[in-house]
C-alpha atoms as a PDB file:
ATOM      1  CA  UNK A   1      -0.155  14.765  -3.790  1.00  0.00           C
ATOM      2  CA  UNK A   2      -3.788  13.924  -3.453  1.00  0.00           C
ATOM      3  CA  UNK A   3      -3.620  10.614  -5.110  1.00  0.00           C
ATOM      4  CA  UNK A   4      -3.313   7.715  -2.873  1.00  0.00           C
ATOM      5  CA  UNK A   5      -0.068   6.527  -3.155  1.00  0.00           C
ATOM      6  CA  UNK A   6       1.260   9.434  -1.039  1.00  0.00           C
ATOM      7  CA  UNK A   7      -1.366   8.719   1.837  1.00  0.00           C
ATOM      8  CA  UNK A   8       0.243   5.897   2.649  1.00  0.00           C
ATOM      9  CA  UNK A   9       3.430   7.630   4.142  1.00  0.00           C
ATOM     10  CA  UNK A  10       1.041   9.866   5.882  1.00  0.00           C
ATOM     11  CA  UNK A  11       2.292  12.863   3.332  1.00  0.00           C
ATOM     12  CA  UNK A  12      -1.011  14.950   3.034  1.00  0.00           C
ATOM     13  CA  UNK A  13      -1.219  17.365  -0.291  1.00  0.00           C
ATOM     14  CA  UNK A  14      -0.105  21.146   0.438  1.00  0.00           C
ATOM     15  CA  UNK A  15      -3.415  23.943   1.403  1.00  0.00           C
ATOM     16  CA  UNK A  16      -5.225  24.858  -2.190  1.00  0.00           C
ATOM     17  CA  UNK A  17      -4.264  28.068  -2.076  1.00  0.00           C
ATOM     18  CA  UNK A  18      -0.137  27.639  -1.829  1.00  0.00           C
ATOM     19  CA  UNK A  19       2.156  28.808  -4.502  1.00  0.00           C
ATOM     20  CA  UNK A  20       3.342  26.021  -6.984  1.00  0.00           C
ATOM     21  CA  UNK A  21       6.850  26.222  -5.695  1.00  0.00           C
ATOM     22  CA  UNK A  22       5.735  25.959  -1.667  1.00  0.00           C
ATOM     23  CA  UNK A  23       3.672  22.983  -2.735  1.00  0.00           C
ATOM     24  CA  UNK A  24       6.820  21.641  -4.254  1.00  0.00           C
ATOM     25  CA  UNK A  25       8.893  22.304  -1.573  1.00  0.00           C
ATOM     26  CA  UNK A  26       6.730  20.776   0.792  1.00  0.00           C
ATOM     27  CA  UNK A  27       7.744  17.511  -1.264  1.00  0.00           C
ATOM     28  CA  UNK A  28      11.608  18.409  -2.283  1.00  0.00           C
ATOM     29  CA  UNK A  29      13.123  21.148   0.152  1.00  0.00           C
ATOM     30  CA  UNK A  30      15.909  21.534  -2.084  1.00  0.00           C
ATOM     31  CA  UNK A  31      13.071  24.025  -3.938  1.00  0.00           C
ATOM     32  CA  UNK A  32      13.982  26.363  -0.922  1.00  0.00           C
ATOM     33  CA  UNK A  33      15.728  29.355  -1.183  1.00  0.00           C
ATOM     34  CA  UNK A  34      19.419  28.312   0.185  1.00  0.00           C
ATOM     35  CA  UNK A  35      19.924  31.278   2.424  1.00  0.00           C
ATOM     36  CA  UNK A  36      17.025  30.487   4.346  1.00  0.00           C
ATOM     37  CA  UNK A  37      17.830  29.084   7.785  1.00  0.00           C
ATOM     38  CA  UNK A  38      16.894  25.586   8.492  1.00  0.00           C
ATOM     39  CA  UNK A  39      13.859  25.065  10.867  1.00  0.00           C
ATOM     40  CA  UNK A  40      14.645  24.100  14.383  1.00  0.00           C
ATOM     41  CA  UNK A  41      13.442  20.961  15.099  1.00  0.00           C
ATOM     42  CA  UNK A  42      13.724  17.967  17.689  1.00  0.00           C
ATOM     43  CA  UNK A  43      15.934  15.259  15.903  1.00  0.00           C
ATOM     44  CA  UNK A  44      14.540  11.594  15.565  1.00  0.00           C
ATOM     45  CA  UNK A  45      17.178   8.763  15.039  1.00  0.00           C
ATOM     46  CA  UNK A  46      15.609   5.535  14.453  1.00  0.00           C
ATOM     47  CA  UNK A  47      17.022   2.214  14.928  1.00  0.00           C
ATOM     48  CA  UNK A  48      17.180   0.418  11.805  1.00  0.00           C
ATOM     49  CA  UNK A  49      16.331  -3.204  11.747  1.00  0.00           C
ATOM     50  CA  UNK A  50      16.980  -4.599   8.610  1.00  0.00           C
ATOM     51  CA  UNK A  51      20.270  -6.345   7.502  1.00  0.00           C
ATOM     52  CA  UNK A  52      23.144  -3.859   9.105  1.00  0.00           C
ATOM     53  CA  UNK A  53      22.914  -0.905  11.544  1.00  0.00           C
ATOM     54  CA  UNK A  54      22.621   2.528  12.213  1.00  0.00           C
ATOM     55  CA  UNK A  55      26.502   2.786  12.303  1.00  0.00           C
ATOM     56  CA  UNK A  56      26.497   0.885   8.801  1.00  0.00           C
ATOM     57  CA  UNK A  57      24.016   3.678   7.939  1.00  0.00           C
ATOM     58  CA  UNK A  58      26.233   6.465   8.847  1.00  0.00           C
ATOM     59  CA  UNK A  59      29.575   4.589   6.797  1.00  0.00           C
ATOM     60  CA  UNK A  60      27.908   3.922   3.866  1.00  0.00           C
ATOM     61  CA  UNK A  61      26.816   7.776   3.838  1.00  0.00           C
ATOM     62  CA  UNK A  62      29.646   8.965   4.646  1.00  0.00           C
ATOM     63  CA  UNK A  63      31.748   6.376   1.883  1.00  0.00           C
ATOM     64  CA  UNK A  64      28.829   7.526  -0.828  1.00  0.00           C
ATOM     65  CA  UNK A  65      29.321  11.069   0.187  1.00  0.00           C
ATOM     66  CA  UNK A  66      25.634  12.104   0.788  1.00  0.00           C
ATOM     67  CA  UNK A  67      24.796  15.530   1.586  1.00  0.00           C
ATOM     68  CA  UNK A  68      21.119  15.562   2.960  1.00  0.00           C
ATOM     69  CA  UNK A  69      20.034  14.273   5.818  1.00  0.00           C
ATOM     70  CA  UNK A  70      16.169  14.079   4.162  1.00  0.00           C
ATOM     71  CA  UNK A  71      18.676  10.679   2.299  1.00  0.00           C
ATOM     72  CA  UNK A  72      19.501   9.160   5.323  1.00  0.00           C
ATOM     73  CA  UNK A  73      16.784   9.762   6.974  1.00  0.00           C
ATOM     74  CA  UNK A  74      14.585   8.119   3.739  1.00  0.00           C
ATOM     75  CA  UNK A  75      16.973   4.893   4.243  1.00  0.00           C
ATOM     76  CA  UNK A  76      16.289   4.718   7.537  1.00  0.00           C
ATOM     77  CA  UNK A  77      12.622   4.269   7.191  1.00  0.00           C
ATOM     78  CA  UNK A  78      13.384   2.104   3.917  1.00  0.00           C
ATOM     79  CA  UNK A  79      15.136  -0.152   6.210  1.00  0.00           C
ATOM     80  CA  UNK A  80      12.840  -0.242   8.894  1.00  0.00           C
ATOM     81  CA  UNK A  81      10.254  -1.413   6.617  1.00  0.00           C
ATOM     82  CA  UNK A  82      11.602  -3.911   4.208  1.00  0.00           C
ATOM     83  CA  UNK A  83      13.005  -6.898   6.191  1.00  0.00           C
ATOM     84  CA  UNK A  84      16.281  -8.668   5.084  1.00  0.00           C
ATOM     85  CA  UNK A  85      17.343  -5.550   2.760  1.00  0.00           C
ATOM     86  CA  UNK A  86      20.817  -4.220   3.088  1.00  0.00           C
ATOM     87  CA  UNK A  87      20.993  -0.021   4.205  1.00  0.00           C
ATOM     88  CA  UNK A  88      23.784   0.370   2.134  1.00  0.00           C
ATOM     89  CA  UNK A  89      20.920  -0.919  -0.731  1.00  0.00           C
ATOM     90  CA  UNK A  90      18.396   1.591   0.877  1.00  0.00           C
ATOM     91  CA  UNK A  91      21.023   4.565   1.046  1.00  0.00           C
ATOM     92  CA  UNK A  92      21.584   4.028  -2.215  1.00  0.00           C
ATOM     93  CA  UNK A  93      17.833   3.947  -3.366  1.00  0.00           C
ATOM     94  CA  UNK A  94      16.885   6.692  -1.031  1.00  0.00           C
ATOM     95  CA  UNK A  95      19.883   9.164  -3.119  1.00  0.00           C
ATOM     96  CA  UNK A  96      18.378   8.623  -6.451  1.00  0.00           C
ATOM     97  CA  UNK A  97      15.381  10.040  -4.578  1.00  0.00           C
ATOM     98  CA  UNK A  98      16.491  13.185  -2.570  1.00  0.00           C
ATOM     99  CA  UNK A  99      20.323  13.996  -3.514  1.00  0.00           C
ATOM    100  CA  UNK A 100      20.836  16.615  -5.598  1.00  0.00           C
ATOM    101  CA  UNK A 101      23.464  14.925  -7.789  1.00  0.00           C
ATOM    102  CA  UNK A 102      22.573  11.467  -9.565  1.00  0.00           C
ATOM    103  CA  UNK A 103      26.024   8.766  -8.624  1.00  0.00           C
ATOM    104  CA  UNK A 104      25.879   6.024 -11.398  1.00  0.00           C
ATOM    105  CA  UNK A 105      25.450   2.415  -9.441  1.00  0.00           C
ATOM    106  CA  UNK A 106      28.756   1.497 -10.794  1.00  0.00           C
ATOM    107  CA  UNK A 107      30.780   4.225  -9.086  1.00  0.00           C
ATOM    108  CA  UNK A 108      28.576   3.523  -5.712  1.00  0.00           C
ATOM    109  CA  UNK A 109      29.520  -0.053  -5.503  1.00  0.00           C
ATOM    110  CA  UNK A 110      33.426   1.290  -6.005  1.00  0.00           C
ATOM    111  CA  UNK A 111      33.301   3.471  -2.920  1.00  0.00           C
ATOM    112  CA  UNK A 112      30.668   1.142  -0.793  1.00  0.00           C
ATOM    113  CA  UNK A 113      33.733  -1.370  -1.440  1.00  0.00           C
ATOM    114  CA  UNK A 114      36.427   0.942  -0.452  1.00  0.00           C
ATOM    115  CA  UNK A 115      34.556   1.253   2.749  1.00  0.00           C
ATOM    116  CA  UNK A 116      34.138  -2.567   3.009  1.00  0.00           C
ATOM    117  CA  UNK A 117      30.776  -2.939   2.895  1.00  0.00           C
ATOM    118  CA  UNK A 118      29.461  -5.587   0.250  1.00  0.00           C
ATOM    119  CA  UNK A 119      27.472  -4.619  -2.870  1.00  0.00           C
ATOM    120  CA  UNK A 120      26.186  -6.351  -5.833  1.00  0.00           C
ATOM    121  CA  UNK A 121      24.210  -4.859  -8.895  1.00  0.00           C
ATOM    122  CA  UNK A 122      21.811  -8.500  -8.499  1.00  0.00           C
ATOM    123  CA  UNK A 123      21.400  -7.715  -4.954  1.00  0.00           C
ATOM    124  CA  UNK A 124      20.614  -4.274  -5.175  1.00  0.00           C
ATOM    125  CA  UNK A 125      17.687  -4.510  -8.113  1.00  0.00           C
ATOM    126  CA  UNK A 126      16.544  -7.137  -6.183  1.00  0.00           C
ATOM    127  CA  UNK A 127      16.525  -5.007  -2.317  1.00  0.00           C
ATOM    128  CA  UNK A 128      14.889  -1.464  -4.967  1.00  0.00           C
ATOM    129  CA  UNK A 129      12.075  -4.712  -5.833  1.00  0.00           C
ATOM    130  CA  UNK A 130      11.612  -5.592  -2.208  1.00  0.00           C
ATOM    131  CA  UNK A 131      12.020  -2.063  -0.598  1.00  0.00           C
ATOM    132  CA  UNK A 132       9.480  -0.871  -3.395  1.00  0.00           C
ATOM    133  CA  UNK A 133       6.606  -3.159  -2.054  1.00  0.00           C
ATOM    134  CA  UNK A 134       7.496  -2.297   1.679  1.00  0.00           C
ATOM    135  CA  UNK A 135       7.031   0.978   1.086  1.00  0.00           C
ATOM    136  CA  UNK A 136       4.280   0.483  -0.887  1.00  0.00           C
ATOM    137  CA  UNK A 137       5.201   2.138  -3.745  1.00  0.00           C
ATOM    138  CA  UNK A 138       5.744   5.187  -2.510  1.00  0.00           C
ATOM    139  CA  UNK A 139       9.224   6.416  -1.779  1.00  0.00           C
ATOM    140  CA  UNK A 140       9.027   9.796  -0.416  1.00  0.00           C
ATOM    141  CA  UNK A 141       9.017  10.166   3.530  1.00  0.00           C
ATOM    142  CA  UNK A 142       8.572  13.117   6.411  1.00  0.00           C
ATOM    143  CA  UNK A 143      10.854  16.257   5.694  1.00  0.00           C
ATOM    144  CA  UNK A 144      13.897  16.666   7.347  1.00  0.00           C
ATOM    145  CA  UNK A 145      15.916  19.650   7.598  1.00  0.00           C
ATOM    146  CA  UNK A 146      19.904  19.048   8.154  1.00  0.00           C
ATOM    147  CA  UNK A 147      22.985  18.207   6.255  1.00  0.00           C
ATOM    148  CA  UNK A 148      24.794  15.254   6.824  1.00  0.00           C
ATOM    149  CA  UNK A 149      27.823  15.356   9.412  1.00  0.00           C
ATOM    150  CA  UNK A 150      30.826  12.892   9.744  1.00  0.00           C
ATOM    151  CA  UNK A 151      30.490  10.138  11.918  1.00  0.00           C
ATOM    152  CA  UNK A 152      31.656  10.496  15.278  1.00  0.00           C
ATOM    153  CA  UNK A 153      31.407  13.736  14.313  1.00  0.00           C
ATOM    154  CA  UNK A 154      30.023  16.379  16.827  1.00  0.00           C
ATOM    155  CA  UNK A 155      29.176  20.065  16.548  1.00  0.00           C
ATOM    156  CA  UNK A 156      31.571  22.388  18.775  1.00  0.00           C
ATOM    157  CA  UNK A 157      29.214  25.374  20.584  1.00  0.00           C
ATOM    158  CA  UNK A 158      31.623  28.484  19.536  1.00  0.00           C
ATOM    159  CA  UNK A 159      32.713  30.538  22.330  1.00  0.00           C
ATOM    160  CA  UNK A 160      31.417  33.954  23.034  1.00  0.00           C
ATOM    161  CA  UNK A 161      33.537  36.880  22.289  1.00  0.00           C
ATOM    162  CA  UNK A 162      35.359  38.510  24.534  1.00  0.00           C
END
């Protein structure tokens, strides 16, 4: 993490003295142990301002079945920074980075479609070329702790026992 390319993202390389796997986890939290509870944090939700919106965010996560936030959260910031790219393109680009489980493009475009939201295989390699150079080459962002919920989805407070 000391080489350049991870500067630009403002990710800064992990104390010398760190374990291997803390280092690593400080780039991939799925390293973490499981049971651990996620840190509680103040939530950011940025607007995104390429082609499509925040709600167009949330559908195509929800249609691709992402699990991580740290994925949405990654398209997000793809989006913001690449003009004229598609978030369902980013989303897509941002899983092959931070989901656990790799979804073949092909079965992506099926369930992108069964949402209603447009996708083709030109398109795409050309948005992973564009959002590439926006990014400048470097794809990882800030960690984020969370899973994905549902849209229009909220968490109920549970009721104290009586």
């Amino acid at each position: 993490m000391a080489a350049e390319v991870f500067k630009k993202n403002k990710m800064l390389p992990p104390a010398v003295d760190r374990q291997f796997e803390n280092a690593l986890e400080a780039l991939h939290p799925t390293v973490a142990d499981e049971n651990e509870a996620p840190a509680k944090g103040k939530k950011r939700r940025a607007a995104v301002t390429s082609k499509g919106s925040s709600q167009q965010l949330s559908k195509a996560a929800s249609a691709l079945g992402v699990l991580r936030e740290q994925t949405v959260s990654a398209a997000r910031e793809y989006c913001e920074k690449s003009e004229g790219v598609d978030v369902q393109y980013c989303l897509i680009l941002a899983m092959k980075i931070y989901e656990e489980c790799l979804t073949e493009y092909e079965d992506c475009e099926g369930y992108l479609e069964e949402a209603g939201l447009e996708c083709d295989l030109d398109v795409y390699c050309s948005a992973e070329r564009e959002i590439l150079r926006a990014m400048n080459y470097c794809l990882f962002v800030g960690l984020v702790d969370g899973e994905v919920q549902e849209a229009g989805k909220k968490k109920k407070k549970g009721k104290g026992k009586k």
